[in-house]
N, C-alpha and C. Protein backbone atom coordinates (compact mmCIF):
# COMPACT_ATOMS: atom_id res chain seq x y z
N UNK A 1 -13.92 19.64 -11.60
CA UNK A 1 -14.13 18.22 -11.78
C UNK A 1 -13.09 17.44 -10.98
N UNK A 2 -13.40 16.35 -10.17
CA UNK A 2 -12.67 15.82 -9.87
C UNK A 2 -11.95 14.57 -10.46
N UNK A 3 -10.88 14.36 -10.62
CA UNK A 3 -10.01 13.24 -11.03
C UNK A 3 -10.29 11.79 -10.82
N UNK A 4 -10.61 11.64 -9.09
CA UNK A 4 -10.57 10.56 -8.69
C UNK A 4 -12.21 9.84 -8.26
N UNK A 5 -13.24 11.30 -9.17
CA UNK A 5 -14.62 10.87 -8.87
C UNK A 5 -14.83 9.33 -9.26
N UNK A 6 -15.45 8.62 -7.99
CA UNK A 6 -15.77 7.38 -8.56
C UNK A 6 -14.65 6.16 -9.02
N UNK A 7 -13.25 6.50 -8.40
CA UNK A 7 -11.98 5.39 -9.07
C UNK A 7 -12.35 5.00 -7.29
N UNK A 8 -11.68 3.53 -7.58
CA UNK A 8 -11.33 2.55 -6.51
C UNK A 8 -10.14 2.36 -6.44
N UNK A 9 -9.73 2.53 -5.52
CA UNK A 9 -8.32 3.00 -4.68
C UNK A 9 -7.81 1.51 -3.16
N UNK A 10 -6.96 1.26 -3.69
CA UNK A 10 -6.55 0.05 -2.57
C UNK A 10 -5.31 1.13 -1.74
N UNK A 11 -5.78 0.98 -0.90
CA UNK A 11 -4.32 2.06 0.10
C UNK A 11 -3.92 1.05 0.88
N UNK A 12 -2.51 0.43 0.15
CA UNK A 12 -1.53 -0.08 1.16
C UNK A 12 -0.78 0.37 2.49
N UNK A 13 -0.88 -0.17 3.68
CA UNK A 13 -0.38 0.20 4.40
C UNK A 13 0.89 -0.34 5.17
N UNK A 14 2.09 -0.10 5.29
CA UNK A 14 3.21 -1.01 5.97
C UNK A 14 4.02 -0.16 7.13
N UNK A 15 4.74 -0.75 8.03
CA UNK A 15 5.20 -0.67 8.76
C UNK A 15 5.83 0.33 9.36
N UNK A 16 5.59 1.82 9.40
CA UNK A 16 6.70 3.17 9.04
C UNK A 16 5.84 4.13 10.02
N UNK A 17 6.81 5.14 11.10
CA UNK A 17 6.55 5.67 11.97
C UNK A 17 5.47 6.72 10.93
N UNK A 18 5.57 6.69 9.40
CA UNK A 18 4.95 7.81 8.63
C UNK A 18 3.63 7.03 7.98
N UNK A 19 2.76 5.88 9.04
CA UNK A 19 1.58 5.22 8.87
C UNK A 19 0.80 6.18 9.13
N UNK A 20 0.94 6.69 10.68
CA UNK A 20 -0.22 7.78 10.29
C UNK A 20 -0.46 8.84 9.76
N UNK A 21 0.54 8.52 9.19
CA UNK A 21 -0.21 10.05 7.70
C UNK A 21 -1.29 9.32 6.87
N UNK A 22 -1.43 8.15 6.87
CA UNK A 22 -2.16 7.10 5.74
C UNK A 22 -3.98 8.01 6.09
N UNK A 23 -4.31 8.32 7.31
CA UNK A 23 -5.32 8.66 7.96
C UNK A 23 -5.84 9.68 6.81
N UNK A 24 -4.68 10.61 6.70
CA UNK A 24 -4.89 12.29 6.07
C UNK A 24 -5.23 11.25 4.53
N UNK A 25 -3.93 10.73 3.96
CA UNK A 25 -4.46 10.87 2.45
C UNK A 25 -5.82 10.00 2.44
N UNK A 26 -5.79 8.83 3.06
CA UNK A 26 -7.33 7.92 2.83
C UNK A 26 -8.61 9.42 2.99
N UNK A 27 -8.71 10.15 4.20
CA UNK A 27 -9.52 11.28 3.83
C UNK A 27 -9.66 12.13 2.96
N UNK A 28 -8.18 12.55 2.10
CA UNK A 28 -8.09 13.12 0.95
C UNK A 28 -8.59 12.69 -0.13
N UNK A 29 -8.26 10.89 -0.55
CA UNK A 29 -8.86 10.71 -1.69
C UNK A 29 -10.25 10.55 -1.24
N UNK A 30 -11.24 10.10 -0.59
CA UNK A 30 -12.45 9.97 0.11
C UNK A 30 -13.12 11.39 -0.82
N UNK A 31 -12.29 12.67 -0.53
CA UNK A 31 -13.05 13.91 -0.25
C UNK A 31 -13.08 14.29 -1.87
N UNK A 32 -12.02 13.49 -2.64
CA UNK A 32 -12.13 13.63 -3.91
C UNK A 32 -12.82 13.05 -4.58
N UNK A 33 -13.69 11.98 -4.03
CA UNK A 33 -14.30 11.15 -5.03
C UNK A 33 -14.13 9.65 -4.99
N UNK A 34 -13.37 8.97 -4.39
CA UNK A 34 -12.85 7.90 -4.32
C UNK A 34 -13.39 6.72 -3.42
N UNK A 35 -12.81 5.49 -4.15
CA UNK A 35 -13.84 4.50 -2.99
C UNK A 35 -12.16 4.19 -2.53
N UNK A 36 -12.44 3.93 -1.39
CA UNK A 36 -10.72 3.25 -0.83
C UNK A 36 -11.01 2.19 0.01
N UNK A 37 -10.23 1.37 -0.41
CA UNK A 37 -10.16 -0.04 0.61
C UNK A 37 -8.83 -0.20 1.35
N UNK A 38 -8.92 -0.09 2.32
CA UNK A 38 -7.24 -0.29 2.77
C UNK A 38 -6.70 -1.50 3.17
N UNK A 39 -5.30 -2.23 3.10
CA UNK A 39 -4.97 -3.02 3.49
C UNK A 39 -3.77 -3.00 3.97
N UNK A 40 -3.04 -3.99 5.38
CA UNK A 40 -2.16 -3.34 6.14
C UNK A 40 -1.62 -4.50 6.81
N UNK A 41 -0.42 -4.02 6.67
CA UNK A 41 0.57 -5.75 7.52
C UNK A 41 0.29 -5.43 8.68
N UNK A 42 0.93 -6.76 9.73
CA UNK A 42 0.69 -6.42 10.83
C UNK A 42 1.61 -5.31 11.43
N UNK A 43 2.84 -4.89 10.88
CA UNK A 43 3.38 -3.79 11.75
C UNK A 43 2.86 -2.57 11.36
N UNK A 44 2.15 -2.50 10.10
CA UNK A 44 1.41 -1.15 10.19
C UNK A 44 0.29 -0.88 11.33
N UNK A 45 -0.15 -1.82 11.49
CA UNK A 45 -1.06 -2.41 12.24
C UNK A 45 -0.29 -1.31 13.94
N UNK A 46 1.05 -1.11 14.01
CA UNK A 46 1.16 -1.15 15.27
C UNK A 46 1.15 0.60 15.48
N UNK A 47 1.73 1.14 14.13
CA UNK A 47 1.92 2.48 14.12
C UNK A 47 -0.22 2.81 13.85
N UNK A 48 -0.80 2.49 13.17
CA UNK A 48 -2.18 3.53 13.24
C UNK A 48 -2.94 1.83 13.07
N UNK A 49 -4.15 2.40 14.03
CA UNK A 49 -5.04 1.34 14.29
C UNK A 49 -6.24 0.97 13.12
N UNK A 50 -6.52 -0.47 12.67
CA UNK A 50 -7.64 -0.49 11.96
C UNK A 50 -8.86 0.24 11.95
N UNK A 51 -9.11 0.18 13.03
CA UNK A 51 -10.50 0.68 13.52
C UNK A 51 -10.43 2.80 12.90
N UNK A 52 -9.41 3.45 13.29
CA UNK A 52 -9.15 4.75 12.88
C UNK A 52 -9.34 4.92 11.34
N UNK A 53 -8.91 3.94 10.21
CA UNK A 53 -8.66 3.66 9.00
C UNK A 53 -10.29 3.54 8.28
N UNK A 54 -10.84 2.02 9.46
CA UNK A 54 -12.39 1.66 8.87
C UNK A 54 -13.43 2.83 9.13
N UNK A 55 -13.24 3.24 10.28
CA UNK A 55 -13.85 4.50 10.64
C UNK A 55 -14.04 5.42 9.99
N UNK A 56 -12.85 5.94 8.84
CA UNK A 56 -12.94 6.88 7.33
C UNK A 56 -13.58 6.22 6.45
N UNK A 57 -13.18 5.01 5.81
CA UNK A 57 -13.79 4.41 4.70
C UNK A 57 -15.17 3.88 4.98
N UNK A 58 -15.65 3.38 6.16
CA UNK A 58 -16.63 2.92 6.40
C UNK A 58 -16.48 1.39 5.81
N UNK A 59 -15.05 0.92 5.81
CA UNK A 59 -15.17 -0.43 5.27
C UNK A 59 -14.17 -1.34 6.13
N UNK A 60 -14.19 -2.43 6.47
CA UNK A 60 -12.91 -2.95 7.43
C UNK A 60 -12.09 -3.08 6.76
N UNK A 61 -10.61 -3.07 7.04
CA UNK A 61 -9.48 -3.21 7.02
C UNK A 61 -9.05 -4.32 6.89
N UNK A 62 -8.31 -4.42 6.04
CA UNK A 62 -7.57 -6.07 5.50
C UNK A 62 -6.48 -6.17 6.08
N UNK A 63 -6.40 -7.15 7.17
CA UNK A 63 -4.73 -7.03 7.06
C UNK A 63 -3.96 -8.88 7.12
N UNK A 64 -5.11 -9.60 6.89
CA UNK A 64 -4.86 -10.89 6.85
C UNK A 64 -5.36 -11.63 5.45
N UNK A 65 -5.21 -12.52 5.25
CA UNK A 65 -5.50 -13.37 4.56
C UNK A 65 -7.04 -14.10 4.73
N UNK A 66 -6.82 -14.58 5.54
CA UNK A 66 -8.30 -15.28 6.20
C UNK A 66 -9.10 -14.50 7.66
N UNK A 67 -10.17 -14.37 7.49
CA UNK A 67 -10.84 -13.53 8.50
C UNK A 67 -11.01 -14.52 9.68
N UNK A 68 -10.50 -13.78 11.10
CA UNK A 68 -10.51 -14.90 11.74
C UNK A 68 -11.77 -15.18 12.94
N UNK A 69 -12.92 -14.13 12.40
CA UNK A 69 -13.94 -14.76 12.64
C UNK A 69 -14.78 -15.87 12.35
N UNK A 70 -14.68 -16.02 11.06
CA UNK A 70 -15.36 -17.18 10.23
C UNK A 70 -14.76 -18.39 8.93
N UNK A 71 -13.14 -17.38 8.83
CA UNK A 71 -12.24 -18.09 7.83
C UNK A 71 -12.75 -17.75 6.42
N UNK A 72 -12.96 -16.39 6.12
CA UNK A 72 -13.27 -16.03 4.92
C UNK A 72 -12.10 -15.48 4.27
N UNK A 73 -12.17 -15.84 2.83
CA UNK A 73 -10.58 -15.88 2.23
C UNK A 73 -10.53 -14.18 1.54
N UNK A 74 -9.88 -13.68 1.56
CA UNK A 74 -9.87 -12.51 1.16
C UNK A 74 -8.97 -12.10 0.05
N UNK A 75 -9.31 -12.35 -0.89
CA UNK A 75 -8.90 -12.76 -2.59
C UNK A 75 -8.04 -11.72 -2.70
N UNK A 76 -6.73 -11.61 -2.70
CA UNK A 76 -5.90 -10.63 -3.18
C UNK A 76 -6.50 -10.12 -4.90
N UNK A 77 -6.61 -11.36 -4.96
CA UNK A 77 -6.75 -11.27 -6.73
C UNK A 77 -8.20 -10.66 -7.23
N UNK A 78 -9.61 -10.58 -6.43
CA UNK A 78 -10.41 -10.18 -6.28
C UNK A 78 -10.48 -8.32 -6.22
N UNK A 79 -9.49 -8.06 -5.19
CA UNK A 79 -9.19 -6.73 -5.00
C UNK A 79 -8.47 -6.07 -5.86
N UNK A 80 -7.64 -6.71 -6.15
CA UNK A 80 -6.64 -6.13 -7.51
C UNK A 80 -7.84 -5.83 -9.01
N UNK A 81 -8.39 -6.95 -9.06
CA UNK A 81 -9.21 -6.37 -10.18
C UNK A 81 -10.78 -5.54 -9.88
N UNK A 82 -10.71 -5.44 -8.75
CA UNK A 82 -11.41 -4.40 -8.50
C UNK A 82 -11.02 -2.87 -8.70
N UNK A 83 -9.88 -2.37 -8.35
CA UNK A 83 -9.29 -1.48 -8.06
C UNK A 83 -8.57 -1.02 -9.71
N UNK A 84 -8.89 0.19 -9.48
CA UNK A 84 -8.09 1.35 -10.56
C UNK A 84 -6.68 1.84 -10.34
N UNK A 85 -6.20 1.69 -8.93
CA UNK A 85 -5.34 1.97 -8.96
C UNK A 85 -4.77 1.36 -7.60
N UNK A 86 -3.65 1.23 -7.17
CA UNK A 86 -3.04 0.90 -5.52
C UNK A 86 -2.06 1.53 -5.57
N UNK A 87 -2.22 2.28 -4.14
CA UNK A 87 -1.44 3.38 -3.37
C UNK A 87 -0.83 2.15 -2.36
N UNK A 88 0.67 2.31 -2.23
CA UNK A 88 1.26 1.54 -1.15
C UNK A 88 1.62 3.05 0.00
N UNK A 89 1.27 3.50 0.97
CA UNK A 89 2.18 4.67 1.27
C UNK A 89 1.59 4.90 3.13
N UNK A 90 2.67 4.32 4.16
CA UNK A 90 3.87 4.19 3.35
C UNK A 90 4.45 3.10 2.65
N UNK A 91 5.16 3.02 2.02
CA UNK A 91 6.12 2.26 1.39
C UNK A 91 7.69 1.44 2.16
N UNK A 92 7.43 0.42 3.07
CA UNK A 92 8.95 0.66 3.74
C UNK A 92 9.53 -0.37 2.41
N UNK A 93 11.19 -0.52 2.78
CA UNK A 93 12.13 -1.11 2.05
C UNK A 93 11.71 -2.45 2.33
N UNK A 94 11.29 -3.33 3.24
CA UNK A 94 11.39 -4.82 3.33
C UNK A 94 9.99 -4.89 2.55
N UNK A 95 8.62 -4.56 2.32
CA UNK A 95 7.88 -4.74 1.88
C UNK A 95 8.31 -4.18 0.38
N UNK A 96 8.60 -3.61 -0.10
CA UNK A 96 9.29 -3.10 -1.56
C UNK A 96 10.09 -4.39 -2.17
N UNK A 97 10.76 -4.89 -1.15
CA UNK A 97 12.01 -6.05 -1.57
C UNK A 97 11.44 -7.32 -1.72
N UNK A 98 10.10 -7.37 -0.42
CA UNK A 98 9.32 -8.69 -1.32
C UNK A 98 8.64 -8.34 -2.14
N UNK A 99 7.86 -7.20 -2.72
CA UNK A 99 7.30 -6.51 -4.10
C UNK A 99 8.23 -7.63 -4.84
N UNK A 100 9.29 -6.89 -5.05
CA UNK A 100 10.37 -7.04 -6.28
C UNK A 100 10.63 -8.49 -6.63
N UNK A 101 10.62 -9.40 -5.46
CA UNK A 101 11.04 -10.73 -5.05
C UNK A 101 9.47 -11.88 -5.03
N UNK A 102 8.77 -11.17 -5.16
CA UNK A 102 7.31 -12.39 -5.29
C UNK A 102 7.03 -12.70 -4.44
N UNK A 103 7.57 -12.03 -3.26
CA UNK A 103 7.44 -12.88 -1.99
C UNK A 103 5.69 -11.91 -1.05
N UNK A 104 5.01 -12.98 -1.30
CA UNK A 104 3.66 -12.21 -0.56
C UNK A 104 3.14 -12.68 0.14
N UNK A 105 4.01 -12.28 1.03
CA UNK A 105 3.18 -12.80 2.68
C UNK A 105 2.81 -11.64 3.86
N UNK A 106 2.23 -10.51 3.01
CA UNK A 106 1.47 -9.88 3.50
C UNK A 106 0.40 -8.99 2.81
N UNK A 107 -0.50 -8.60 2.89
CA UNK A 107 -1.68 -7.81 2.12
C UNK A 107 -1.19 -6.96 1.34
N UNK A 108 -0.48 -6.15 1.72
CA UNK A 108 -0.05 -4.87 0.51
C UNK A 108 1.00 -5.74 -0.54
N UNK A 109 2.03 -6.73 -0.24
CA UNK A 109 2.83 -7.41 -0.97
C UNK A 109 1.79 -7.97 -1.96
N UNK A 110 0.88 -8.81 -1.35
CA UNK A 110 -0.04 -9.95 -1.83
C UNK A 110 -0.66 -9.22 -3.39
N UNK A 111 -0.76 -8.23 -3.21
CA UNK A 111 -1.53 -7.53 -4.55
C UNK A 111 -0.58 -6.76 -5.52
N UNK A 112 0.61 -7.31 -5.38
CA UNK A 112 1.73 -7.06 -6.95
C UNK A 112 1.18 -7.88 -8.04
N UNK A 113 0.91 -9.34 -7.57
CA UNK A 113 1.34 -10.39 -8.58
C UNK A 113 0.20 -10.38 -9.59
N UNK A 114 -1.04 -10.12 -9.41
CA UNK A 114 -2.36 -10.36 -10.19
C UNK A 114 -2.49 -8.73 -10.56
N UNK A 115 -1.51 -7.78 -10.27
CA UNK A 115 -2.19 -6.55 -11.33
C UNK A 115 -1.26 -6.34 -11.98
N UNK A 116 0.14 -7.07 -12.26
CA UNK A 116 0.92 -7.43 -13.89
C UNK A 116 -0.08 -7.77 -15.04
N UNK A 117 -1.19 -8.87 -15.10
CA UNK A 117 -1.35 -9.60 -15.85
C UNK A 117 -2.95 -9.23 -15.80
N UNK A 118 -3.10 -9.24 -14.76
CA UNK A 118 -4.82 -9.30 -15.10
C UNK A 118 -5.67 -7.47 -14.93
N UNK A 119 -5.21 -6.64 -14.18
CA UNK A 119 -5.81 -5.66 -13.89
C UNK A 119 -5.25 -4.44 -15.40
N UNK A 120 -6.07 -3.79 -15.06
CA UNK A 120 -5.54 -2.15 -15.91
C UNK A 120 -5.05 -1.33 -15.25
N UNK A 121 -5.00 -1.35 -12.89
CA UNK A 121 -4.97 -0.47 -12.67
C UNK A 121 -3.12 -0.53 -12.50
N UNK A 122 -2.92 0.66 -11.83
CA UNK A 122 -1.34 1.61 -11.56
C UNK A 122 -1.05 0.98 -10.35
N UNK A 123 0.36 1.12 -10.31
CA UNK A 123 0.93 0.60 -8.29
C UNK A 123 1.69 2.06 -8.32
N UNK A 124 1.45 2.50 -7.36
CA UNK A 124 2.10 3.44 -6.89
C UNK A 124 3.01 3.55 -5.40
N UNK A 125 4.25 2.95 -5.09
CA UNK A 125 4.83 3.29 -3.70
C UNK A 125 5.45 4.34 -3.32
N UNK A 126 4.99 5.17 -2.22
CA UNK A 126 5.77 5.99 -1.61
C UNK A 126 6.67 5.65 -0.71
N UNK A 127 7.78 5.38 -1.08
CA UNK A 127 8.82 5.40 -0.69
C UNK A 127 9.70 6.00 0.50
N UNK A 128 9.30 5.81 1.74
CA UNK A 128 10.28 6.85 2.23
C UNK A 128 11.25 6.25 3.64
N UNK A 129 12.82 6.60 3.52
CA UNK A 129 13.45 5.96 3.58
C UNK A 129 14.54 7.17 4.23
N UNK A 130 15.43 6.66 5.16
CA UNK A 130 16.46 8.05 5.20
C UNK A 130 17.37 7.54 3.73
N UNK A 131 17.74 9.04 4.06
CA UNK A 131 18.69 9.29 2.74
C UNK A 131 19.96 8.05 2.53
N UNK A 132 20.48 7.65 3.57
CA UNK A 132 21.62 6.75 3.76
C UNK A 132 20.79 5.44 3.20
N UNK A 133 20.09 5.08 3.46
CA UNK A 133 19.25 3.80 3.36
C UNK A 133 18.91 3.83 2.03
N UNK A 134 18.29 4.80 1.25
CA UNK A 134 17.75 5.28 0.03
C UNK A 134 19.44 4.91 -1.09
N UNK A 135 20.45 5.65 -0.48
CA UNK A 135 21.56 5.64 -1.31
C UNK A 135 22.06 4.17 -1.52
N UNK A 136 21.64 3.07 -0.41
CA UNK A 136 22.28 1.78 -0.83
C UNK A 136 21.96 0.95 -1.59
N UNK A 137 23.06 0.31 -2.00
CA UNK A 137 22.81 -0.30 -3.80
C UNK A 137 21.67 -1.47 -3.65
N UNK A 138 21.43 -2.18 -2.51
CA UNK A 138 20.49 -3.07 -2.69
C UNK A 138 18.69 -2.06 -2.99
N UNK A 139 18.65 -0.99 -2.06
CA UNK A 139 17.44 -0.76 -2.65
C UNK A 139 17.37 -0.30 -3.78
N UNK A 140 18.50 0.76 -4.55
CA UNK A 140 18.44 0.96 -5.84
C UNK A 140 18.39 -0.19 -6.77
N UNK A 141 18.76 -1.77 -6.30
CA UNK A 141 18.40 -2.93 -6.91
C UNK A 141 17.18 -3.18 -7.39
N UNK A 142 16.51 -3.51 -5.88
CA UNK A 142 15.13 -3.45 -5.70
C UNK A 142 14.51 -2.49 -6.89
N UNK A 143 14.33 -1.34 -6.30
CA UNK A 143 13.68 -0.67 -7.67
C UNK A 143 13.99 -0.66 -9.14
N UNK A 144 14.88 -1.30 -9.26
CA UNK A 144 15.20 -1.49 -10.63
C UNK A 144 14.17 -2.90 -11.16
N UNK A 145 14.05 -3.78 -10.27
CA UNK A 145 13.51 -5.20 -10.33
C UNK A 145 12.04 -4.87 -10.91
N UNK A 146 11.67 -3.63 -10.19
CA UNK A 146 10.06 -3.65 -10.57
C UNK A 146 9.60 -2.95 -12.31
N UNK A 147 8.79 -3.85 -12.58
CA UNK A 147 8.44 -3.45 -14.09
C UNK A 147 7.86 -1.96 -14.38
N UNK A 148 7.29 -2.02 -15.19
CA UNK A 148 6.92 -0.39 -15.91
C UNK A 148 5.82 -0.42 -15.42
N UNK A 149 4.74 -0.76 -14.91
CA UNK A 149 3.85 -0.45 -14.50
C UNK A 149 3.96 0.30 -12.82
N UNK A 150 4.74 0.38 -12.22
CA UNK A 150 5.04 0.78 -10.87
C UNK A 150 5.69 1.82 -11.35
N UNK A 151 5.28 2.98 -10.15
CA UNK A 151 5.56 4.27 -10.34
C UNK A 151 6.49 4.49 -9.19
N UNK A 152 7.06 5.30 -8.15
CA UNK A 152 7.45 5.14 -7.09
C UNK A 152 7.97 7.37 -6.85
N UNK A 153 7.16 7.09 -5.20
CA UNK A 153 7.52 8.67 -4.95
C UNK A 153 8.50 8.33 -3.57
N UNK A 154 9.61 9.18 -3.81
CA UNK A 154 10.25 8.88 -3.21
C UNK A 154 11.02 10.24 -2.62
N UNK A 155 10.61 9.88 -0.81
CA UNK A 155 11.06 11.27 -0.05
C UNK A 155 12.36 10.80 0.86
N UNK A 156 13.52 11.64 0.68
CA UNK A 156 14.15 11.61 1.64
C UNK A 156 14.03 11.83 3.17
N UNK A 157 14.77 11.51 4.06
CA UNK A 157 14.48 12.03 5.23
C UNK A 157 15.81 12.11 6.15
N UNK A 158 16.28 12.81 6.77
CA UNK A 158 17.57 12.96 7.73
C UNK A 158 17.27 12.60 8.84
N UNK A 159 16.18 12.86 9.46
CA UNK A 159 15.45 12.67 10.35
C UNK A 159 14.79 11.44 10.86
N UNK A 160 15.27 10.08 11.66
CA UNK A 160 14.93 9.22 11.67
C UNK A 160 13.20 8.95 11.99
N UNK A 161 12.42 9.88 12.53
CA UNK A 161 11.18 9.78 13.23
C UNK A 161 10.37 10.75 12.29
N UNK A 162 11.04 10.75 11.31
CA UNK A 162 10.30 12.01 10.01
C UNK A 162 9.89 13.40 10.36
């Protein structure tokens, strides 16, 4: 049986030479059962391309606010209560810090604020960070800021290019 037969899955995407791994898991949950919608700032945008992403899901890629073909608004708050669960991964530190801070001025940020209060589903960020970066007290801040509903996986790395 699968786990994720039939859950709706938001896969955040941000800025991290470890975007294109996003490719593998969006096919993973896909193969499990899952509907996935992805959404992606613009610097994720630079490491793996929309089109590679929509191409798996068969659905376009969010990475704005307003569509700038026609100016269609793309309801953070719509998606959040759609979704069972949101995968941020990767996870970098400046998108984590506006998590923590309210600050949403980008798609994966944009969908903290409406699944406190209104959704049932999970936030999940993968985290990954070198170890030096990981050890400093502002991001151990940061993660302290975020409530009980956020889960967070978190990989070291020595290796700046992973």
């Amino acid at each position: 049986m699968n786990t994720l037969q039939g859950k709706k899955i938001v896969l955040g995407i941000t800025g991290s030479i470890a975007a294109y791994k996003a490719a593998v898991l969006t096919r993973g949950l896909i193969k499990k059962g899952a509907e996935v919608q992805i959404v992606i700032t613009p610097a994720g945008k630079e490491f793996i391309t929309p089109i590679t992403l929509s191409a798996l899901t068969s659905k376009p890629v969010i990475s704005e606010f307003f569509s700038q073909r026609d100016g269609t608004w793309h309801s953070h708050v719509d998606l959040g209560l759609w979704a069972d669960a949101m995968v941020i991964a990767p996870a970098t530190a400046a998108t984590i810090g506006k998590m923590a801070h309210g600050i949403a001025d980008n798609m994966p940020a944009s969908y903290t604020h409406p699944r406190a209060h209104e959704t049932k589903a999970n936030l999940v960020c993968s985290l990954l960070l070198e170890t030096k970066n990981y050890t400093h007290s502002h991001v151990a801040f940061i993660i302290y800021l975020f409530p009980y509903y956020v889960s967070f996986l978190i990989f070291h790395s020595t290796h700046p290019s992973i």
